[in-house]
C-alpha atoms as a PDB file:
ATOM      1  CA  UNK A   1      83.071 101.624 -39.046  1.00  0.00           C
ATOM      2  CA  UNK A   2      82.238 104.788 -40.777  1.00  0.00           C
ATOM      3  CA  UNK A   3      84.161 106.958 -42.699  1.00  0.00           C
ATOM      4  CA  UNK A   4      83.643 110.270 -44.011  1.00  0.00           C
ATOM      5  CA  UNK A   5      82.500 110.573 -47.054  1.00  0.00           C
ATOM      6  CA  UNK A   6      85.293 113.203 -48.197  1.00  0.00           C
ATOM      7  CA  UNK A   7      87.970 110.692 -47.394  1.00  0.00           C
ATOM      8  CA  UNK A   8      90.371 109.989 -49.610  1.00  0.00           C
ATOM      9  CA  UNK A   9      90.855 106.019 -49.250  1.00  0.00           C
ATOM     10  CA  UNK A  10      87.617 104.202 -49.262  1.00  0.00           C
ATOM     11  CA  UNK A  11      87.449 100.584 -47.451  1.00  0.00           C
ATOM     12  CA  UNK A  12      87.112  98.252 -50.774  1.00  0.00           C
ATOM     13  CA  UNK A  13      83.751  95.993 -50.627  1.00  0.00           C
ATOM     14  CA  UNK A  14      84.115  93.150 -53.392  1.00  0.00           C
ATOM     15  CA  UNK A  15      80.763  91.356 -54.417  1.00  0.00           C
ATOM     16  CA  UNK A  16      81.280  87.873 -55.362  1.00  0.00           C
ATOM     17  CA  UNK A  17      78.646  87.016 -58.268  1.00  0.00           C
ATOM     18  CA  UNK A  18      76.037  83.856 -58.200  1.00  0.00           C
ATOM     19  CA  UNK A  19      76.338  81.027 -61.376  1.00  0.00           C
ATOM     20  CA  UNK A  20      75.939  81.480 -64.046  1.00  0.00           C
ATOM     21  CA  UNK A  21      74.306  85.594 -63.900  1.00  0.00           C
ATOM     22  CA  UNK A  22      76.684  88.544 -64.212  1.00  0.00           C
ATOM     23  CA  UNK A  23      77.081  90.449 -60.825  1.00  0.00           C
ATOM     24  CA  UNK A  24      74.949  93.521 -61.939  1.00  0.00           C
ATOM     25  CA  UNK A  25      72.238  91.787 -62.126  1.00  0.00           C
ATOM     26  CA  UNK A  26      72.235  89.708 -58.847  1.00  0.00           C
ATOM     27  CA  UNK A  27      73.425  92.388 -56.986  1.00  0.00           C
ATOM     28  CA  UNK A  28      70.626  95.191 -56.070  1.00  0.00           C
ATOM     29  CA  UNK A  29      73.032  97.273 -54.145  1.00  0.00           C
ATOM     30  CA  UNK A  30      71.948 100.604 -52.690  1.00  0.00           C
ATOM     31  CA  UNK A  31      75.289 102.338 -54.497  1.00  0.00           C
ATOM     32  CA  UNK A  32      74.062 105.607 -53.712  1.00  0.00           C
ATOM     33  CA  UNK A  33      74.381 105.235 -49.481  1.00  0.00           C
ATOM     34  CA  UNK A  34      77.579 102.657 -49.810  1.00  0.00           C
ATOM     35  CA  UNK A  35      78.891 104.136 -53.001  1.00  0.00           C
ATOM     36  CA  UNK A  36      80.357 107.147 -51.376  1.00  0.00           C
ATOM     37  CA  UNK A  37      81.548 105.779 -48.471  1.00  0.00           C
ATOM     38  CA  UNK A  38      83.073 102.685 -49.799  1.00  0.00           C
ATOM     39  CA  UNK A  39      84.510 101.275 -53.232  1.00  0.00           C
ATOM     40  CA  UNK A  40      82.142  98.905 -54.610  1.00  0.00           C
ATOM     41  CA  UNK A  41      83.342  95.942 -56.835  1.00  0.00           C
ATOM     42  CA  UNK A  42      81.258  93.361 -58.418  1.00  0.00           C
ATOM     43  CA  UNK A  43      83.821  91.444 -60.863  1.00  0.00           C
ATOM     44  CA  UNK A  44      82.501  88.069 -63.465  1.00  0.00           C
ATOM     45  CA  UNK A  45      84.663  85.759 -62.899  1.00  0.00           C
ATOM     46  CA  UNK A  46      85.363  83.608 -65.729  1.00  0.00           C
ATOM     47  CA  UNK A  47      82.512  81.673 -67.325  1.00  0.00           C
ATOM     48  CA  UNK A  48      80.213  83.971 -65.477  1.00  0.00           C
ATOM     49  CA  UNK A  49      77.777  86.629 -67.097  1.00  0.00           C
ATOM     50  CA  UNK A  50      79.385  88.206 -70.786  1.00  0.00           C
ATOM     51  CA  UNK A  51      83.193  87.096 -69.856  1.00  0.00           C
ATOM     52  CA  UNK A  52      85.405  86.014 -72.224  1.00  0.00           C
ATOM     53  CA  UNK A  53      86.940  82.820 -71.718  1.00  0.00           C
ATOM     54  CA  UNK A  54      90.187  81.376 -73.538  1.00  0.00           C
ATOM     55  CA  UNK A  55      89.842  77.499 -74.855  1.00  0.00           C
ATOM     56  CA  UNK A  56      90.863  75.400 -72.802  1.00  0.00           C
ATOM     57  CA  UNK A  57      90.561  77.261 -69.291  1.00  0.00           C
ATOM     58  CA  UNK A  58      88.954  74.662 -66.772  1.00  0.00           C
ATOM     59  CA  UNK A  59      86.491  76.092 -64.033  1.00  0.00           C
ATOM     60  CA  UNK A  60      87.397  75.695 -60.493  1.00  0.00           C
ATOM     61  CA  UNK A  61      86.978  77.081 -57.382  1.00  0.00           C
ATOM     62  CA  UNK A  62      90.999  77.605 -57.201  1.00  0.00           C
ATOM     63  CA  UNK A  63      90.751  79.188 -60.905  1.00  0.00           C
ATOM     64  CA  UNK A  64      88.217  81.317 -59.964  1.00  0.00           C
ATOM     65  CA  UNK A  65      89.746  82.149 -56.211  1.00  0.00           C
ATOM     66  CA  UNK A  66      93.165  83.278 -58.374  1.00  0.00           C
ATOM     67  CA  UNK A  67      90.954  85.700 -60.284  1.00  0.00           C
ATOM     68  CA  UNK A  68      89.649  87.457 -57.377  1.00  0.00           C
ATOM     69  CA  UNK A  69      93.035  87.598 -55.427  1.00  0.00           C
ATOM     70  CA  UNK A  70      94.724  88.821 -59.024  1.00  0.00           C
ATOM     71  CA  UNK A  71      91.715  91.496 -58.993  1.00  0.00           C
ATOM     72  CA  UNK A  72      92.690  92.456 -55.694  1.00  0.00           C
ATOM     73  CA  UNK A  73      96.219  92.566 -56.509  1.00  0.00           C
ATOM     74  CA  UNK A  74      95.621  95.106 -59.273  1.00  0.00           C
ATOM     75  CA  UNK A  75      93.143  97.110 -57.357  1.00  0.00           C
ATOM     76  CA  UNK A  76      95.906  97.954 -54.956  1.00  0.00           C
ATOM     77  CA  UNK A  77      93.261  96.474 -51.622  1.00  0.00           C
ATOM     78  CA  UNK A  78      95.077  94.270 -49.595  1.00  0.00           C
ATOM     79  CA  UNK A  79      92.463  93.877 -47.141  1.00  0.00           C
ATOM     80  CA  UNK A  80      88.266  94.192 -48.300  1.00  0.00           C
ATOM     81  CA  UNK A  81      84.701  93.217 -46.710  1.00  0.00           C
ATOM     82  CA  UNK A  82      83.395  90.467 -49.076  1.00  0.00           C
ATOM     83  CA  UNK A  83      79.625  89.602 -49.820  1.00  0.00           C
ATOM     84  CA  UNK A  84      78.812  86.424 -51.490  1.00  0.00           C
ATOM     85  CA  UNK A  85      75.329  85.357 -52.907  1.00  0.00           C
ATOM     86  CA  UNK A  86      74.802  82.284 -53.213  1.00  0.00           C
ATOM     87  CA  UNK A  87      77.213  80.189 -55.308  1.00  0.00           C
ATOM     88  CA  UNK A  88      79.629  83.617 -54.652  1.00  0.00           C
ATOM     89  CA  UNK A  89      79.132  82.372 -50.923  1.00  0.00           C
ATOM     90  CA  UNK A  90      81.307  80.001 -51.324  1.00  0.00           C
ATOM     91  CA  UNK A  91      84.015  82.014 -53.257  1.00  0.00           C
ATOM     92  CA  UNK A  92      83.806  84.405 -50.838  1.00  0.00           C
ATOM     93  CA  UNK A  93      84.366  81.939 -48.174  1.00  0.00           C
ATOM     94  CA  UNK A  94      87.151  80.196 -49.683  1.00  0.00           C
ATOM     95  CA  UNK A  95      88.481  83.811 -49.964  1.00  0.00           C
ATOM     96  CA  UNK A  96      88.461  83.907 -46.158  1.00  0.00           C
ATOM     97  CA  UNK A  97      89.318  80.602 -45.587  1.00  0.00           C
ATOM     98  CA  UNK A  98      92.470  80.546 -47.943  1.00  0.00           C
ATOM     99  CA  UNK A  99      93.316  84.402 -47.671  1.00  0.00           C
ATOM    100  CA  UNK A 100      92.194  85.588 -44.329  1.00  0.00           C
ATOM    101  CA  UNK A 101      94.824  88.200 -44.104  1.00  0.00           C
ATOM    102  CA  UNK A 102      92.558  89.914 -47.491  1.00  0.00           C
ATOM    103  CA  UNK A 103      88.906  89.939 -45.725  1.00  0.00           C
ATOM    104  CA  UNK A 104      87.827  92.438 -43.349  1.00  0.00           C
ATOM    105  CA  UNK A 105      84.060  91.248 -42.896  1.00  0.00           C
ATOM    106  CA  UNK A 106      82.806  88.179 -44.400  1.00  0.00           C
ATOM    107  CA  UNK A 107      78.720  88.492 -45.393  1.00  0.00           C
ATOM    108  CA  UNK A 108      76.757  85.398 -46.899  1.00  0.00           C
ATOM    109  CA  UNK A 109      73.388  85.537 -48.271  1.00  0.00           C
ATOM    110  CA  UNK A 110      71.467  82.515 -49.477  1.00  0.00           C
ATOM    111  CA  UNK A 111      74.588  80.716 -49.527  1.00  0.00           C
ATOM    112  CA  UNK A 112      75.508  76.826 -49.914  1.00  0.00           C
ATOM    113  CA  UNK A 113      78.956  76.659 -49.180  1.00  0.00           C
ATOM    114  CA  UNK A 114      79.943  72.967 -49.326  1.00  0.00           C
ATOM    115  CA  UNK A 115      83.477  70.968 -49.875  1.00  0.00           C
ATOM    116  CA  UNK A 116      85.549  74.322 -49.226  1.00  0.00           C
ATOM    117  CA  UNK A 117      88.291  72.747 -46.411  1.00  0.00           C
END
């Protein structure tokens, strides 16, 4: 659906990053045709790209699926369109998968998504 580009509330679109790269550098988004019509996010999870990570923290999917509802959460988007490359296929699946009610569109690319029931 499009939306004007004037309007007030864009429709959130969250770009879930591939191991072990940050998500500016996987991601060659066109930002200047989606960027005004839509709020583009492409978070590191932890571990991933220049993030900081406290000892002890242990890398899961769960972990890592926390982060991005948590992001969400602060964000104020209850509901986004999600685009995973590769490994951030299958975080953006288990996104779906364990929080439908928060994805709008679901879009793979080059994705393995294995082990996510």
């Amino acid at each position: 659906m499009r939306r004007p580009i004037n309007s007030r509330v864009r429709p959130g679109i969250v770009f879930t990053p591939t191991f072990p790269r940050t998500s500016n550098s996987v991601h060659r988004l066109p930002i200047g045709i989606l960027g005004p019509q839509f709020r583009l996010i492409a978070p590191d999870l932890a571990g991933f790209g220049y993030t900081q990570v406290p000892d002890g923290t242990a890398f899961s999917r769960e972990v890592w699926l926390q982060q991005i509802v948590d992001l969400l959460d602060a964000l104020g988007l209850a509901k986004v369109s999600v685009v995973g490359n590769s490994f951030g296929g299958s975080m953006a699946l288990a996104l779906a998968i364990h929080h439908p009610e928060r994805v709008e569109l679901l879009g793979e690319v080059a994705s393995r998504v294995l082990g996510l029931a």
